[in-house]
Protein backbone atom coordinates (compact mmCIF):
# COMPACT_ATOMS: atom_id res chain seq x y z
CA UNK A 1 17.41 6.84 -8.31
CA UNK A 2 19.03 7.98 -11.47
CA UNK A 3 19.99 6.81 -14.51
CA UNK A 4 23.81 7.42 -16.10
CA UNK A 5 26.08 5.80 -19.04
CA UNK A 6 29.22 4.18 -17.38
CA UNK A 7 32.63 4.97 -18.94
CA UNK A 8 31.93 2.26 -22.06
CA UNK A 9 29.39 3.95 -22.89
CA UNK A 10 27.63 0.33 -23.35
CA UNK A 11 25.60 -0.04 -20.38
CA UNK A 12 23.25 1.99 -18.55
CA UNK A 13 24.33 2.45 -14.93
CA UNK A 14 22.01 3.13 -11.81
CA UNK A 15 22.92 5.47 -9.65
CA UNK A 16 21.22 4.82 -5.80
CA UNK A 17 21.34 8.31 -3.51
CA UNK A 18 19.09 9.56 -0.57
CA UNK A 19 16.98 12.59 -1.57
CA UNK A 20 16.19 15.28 0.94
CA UNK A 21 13.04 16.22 -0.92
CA UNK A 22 10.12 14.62 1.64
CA UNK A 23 7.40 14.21 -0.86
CA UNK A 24 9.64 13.10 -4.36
CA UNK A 25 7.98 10.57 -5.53
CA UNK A 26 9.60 9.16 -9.11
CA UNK A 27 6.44 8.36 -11.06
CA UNK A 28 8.22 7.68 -14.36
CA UNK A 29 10.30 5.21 -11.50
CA UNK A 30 7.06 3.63 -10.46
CA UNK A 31 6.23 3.23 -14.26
CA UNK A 32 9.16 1.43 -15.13
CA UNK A 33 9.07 -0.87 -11.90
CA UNK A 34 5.13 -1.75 -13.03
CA UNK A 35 5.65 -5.46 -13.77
CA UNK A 36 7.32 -5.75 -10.64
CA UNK A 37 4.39 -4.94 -8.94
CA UNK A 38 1.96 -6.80 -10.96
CA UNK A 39 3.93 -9.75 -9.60
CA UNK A 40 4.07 -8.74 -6.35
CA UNK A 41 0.45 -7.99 -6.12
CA UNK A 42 -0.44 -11.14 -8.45
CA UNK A 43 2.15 -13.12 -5.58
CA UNK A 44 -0.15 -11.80 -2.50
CA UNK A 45 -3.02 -13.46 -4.34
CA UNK A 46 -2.07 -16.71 -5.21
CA UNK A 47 -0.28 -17.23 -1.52
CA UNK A 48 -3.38 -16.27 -0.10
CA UNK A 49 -5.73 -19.46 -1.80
CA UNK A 50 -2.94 -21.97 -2.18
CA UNK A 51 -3.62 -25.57 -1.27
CA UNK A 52 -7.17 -24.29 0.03
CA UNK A 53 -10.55 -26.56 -0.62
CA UNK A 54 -13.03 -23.94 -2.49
CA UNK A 55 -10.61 -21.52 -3.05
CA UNK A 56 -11.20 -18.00 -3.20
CA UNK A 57 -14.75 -18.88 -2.28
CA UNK A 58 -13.73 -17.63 1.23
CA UNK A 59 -13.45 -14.06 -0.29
CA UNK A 60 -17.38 -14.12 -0.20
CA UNK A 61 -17.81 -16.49 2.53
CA UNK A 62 -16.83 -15.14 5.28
CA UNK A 63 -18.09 -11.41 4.88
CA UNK A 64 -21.58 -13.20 4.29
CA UNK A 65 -21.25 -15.28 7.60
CA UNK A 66 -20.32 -11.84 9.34
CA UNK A 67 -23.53 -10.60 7.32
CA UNK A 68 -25.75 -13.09 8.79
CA UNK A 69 -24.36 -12.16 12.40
CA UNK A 70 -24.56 -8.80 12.22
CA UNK A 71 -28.72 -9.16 10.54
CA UNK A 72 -29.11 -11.73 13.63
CA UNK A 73 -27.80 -9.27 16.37
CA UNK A 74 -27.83 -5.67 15.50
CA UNK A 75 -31.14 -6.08 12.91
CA UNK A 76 -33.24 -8.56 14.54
CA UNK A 77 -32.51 -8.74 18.15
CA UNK A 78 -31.14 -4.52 18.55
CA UNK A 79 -33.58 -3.35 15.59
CA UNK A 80 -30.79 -1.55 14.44
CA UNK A 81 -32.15 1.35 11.83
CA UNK A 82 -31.17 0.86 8.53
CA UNK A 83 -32.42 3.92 6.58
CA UNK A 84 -35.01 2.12 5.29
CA UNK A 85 -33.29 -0.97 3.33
CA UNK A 86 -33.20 -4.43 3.88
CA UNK A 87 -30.50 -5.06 6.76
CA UNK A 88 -28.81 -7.75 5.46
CA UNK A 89 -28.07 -5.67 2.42
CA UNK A 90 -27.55 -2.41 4.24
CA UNK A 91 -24.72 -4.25 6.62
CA UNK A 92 -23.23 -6.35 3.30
CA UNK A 93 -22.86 -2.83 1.41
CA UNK A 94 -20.88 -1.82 4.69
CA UNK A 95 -18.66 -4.55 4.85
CA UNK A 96 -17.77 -4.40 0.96
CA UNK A 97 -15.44 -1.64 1.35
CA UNK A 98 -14.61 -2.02 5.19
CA UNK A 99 -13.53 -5.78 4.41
CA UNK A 100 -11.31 -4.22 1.53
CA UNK A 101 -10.06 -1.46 4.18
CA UNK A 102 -9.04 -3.91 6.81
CA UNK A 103 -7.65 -6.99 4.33
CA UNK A 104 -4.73 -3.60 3.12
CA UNK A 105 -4.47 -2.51 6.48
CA UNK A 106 -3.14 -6.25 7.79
CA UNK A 107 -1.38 -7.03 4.69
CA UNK A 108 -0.20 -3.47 3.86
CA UNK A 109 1.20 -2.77 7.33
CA UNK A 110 3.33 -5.55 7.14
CA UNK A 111 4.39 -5.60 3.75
CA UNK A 112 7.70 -4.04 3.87
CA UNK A 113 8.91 -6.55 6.98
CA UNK A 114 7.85 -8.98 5.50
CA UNK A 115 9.05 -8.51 2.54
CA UNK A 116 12.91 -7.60 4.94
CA UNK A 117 14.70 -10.14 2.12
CA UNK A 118 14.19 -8.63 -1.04
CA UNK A 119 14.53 -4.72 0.82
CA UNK A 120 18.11 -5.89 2.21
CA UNK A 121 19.02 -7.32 -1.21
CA UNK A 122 18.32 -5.45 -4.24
CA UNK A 123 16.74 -2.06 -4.87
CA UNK A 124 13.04 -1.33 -6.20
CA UNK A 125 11.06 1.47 -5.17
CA UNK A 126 9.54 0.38 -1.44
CA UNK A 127 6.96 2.20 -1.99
CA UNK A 128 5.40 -0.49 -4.68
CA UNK A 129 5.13 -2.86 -1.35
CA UNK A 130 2.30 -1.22 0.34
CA UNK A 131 0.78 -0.36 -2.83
CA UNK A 132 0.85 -4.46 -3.81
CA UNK A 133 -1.06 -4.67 -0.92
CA UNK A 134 -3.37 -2.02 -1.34
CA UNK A 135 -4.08 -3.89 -4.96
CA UNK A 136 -3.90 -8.00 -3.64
CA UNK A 137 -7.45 -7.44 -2.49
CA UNK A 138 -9.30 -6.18 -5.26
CA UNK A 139 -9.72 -9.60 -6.35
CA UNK A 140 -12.08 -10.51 -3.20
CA UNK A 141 -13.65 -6.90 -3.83
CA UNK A 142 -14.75 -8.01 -7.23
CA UNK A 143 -16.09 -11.20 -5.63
CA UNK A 144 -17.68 -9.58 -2.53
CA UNK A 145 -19.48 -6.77 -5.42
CA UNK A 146 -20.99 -9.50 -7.15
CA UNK A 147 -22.48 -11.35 -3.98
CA UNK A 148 -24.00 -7.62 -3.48
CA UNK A 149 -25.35 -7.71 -6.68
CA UNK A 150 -26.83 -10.94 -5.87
CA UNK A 151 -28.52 -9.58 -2.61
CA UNK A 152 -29.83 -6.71 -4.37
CA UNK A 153 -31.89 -8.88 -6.76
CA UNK A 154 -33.28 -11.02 -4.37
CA UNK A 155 -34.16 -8.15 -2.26
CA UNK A 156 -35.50 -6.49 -5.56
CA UNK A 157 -33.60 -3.15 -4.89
CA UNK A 158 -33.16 -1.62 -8.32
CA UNK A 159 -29.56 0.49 -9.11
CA UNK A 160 -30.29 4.40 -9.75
CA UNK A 161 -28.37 7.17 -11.58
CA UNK A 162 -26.32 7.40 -7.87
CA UNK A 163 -24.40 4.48 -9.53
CA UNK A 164 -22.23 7.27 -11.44
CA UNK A 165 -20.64 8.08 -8.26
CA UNK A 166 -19.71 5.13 -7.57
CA UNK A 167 -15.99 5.37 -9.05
CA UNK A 168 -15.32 8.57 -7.07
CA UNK A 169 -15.80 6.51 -3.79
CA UNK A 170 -14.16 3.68 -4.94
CA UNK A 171 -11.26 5.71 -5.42
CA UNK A 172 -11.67 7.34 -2.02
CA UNK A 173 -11.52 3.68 -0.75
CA UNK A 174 -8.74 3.22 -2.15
CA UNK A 175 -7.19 6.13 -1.28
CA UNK A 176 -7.55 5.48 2.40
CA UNK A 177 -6.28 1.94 2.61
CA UNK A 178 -2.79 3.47 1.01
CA UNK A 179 -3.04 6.21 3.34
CA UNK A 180 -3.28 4.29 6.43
CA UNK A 181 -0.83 1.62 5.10
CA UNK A 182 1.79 3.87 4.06
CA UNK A 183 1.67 4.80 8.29
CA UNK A 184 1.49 2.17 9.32
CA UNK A 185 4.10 0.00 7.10
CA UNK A 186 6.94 2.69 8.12
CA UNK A 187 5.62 2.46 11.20
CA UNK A 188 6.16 -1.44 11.54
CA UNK A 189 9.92 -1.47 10.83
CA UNK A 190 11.10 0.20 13.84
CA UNK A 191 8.18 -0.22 16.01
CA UNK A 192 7.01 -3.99 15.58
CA UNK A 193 4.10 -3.45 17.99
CA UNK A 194 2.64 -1.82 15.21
CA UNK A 195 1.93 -5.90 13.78
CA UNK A 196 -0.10 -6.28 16.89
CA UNK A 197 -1.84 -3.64 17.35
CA UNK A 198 -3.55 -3.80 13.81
CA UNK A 199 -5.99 -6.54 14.16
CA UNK A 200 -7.07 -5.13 17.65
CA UNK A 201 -7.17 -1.38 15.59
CA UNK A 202 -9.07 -2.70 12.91
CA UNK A 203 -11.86 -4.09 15.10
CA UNK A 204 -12.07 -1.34 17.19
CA UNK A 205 -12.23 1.31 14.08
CA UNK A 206 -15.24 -0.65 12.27
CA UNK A 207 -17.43 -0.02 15.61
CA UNK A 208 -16.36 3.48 15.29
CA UNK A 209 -17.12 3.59 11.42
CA UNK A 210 -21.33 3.30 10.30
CA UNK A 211 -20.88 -0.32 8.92
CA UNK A 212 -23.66 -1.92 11.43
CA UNK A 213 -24.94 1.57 11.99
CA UNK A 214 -25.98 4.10 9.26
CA UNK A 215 -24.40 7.84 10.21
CA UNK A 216 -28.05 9.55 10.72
CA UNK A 217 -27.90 7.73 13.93
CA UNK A 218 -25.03 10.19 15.44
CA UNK A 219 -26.47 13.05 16.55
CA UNK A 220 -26.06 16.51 14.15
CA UNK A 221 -24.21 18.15 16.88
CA UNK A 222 -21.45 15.58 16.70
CA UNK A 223 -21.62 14.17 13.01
CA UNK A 224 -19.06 16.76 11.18
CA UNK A 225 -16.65 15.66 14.17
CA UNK A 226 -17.30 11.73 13.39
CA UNK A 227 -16.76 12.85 9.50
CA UNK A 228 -12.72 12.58 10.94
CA UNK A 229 -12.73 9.23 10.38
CA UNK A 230 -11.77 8.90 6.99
CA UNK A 231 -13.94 5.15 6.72
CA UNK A 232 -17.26 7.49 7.14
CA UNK A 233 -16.70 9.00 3.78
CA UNK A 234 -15.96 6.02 1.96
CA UNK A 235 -19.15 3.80 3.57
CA UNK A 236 -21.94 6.36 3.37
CA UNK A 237 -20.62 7.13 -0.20
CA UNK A 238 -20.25 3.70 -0.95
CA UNK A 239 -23.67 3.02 0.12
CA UNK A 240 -25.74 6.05 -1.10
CA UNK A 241 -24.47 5.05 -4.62
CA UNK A 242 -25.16 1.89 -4.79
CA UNK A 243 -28.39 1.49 -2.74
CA UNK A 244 -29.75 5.00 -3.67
CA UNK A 245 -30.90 5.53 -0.30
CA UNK A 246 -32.11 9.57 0.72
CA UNK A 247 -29.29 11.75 0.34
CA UNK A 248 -25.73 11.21 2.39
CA UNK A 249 -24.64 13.97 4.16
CA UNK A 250 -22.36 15.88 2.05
CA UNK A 251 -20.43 18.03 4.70
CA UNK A 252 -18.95 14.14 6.43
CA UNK A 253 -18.48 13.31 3.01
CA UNK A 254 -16.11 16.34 2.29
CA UNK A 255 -14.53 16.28 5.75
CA UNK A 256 -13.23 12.58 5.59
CA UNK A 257 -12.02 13.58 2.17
CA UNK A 258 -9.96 16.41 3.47
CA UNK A 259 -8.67 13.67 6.06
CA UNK A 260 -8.06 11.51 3.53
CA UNK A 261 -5.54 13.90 1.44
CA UNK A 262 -3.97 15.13 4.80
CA UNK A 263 -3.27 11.29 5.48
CA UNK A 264 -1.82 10.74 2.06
CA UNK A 265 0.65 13.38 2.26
CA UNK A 266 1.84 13.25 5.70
CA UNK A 267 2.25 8.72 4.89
CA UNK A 268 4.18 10.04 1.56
CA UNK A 269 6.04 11.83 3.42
CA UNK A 270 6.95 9.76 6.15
CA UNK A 271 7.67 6.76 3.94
CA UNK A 272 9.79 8.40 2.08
CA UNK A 273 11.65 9.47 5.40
CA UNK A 274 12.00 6.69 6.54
CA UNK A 275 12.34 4.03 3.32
CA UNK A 276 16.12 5.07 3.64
CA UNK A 277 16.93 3.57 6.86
CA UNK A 278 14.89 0.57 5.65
CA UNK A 279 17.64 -1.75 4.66
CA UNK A 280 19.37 -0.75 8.44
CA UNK A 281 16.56 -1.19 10.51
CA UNK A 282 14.67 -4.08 9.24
């Protein structure tokens, strides 16, 4: 988009045109359009408790129902290991940032269809869509982090100098769920299969990420090949900082990362491929 001064000279006048350049993205664009997607994000958040009973109590109760399951099954009945710590807050610190994950991978991935109205209509930047939904649930993050604060207490697990970390992986979390959703929301527009095959994705992918499991379980031979999945980063990080437990390994850690930044560029580029058949497609 660009900016120019019509003939009167009175008016500013915006100027809509395709860009060749794969990986332009306006950030003095995105800045201007930030309101928008305060509301948009703000939108996702209210729609999601409207006319419910207790609100956005569900953000914390059903991640500590699945927490009870999973202690039941895989920590009393399979005697999962759990490096040491408490299983029910080992498997909670798991689902903190996989429930985060998987809440912007169904929202985010259809985002931009759903949203088919406003992208036929007017003009914005689509790229503030998936990022709205990358942002919606922080709010049930910031719920979910304080029920883990909770268990920690009551477990009497004490928060170390690892806690420093803690933004890098939060950012890494982040970083992920806009990675995947920036895929996957392109993805959706021409290929609505993509809407269906997310839940079934996203419960296959949390078996194949250590949210039950902790990573020291996969054998060394194959652990810098399960450091592909980008969600292995995120949830040993996430973990190690918070619960202080031993020392994560460092080379899965870097590895997701470098799958992380590979994701991020190849979805920038792809959206921004494809955001101009958009309006045609959708």
């Amino acid at each position: 988009m660009e900016l120019a001064v019509d003939k009167s000279g009175k008016r500013p006048l915006v100027v809509v045109q395709a860009t060749q350049k794969l990986l332009q993205v306006d950030f003095g664009e995105l800045l201007r359009y930030r309101e928008l997607l305060y509301f948009m994000a703000w939108r996702d958040v209210i729609v999601r408790y409207k006319q419910t009973a207790i609100g956005a109590s569900w953000a914390v109760i059903q991640p500590l129902i699945t927490m009870i399951i999973f202690t039941l099954i895989f920590g009393v009945l399979a005697r999962v290991p759990s490096d040491g710590i408490p299983y029910p807050v080992f498997a909670f610190a798991g689902l903190l940032p996989w429930t985060f994950f998987s809440q912007v991978l169904t929202r985010g991935g259809n985002s931009v269809v759903a949203s088919s109205n406003l992208v036929t209509k007017i003009y914005f930047p689509r790229i503030l869509l998936p990022i709205a939904a990358a942002a919606a649930p922080a709010v049930d993050f910031i719920l979910m982090f304080l029920m883990l604060f909770a268990l920690m207490a009551w477990y009497h697990i004490a928060l170390t100098w690892n806690l420093l970390a803690l933004p890098l992986f939060l950012g890494l979390a982040f970083l992920t769920s806009t990675a995947v959703t920036l895929w996957l929301s392109s993805l959706n527009v021409r290929y609505r299969d993509v809407g269906y095959i997310i839940p079934f994705m996203s419960q296959v992918w949390m078996y194949a990420s250590p949210v039950v499991y902790p990573a020291s379980v996969i054998p060394e031979k194959w652990r810098l090949l399960y450091g592909l999945n980008p969600m292995v980063g995120v949830i040993e990080g996430f973990r190690w900082s918070l619960l202080g437990n031993g020392s994560p390994d460092f080379k899965v850690i870097a590895i997701s990362s470098c799958v992380v930044l590979a994701l991020l560029i190849g979805g920038l580029m792809y959206f921004k491929r494809m955001e101009q058949t958009f309006a045609d497609v959708i």
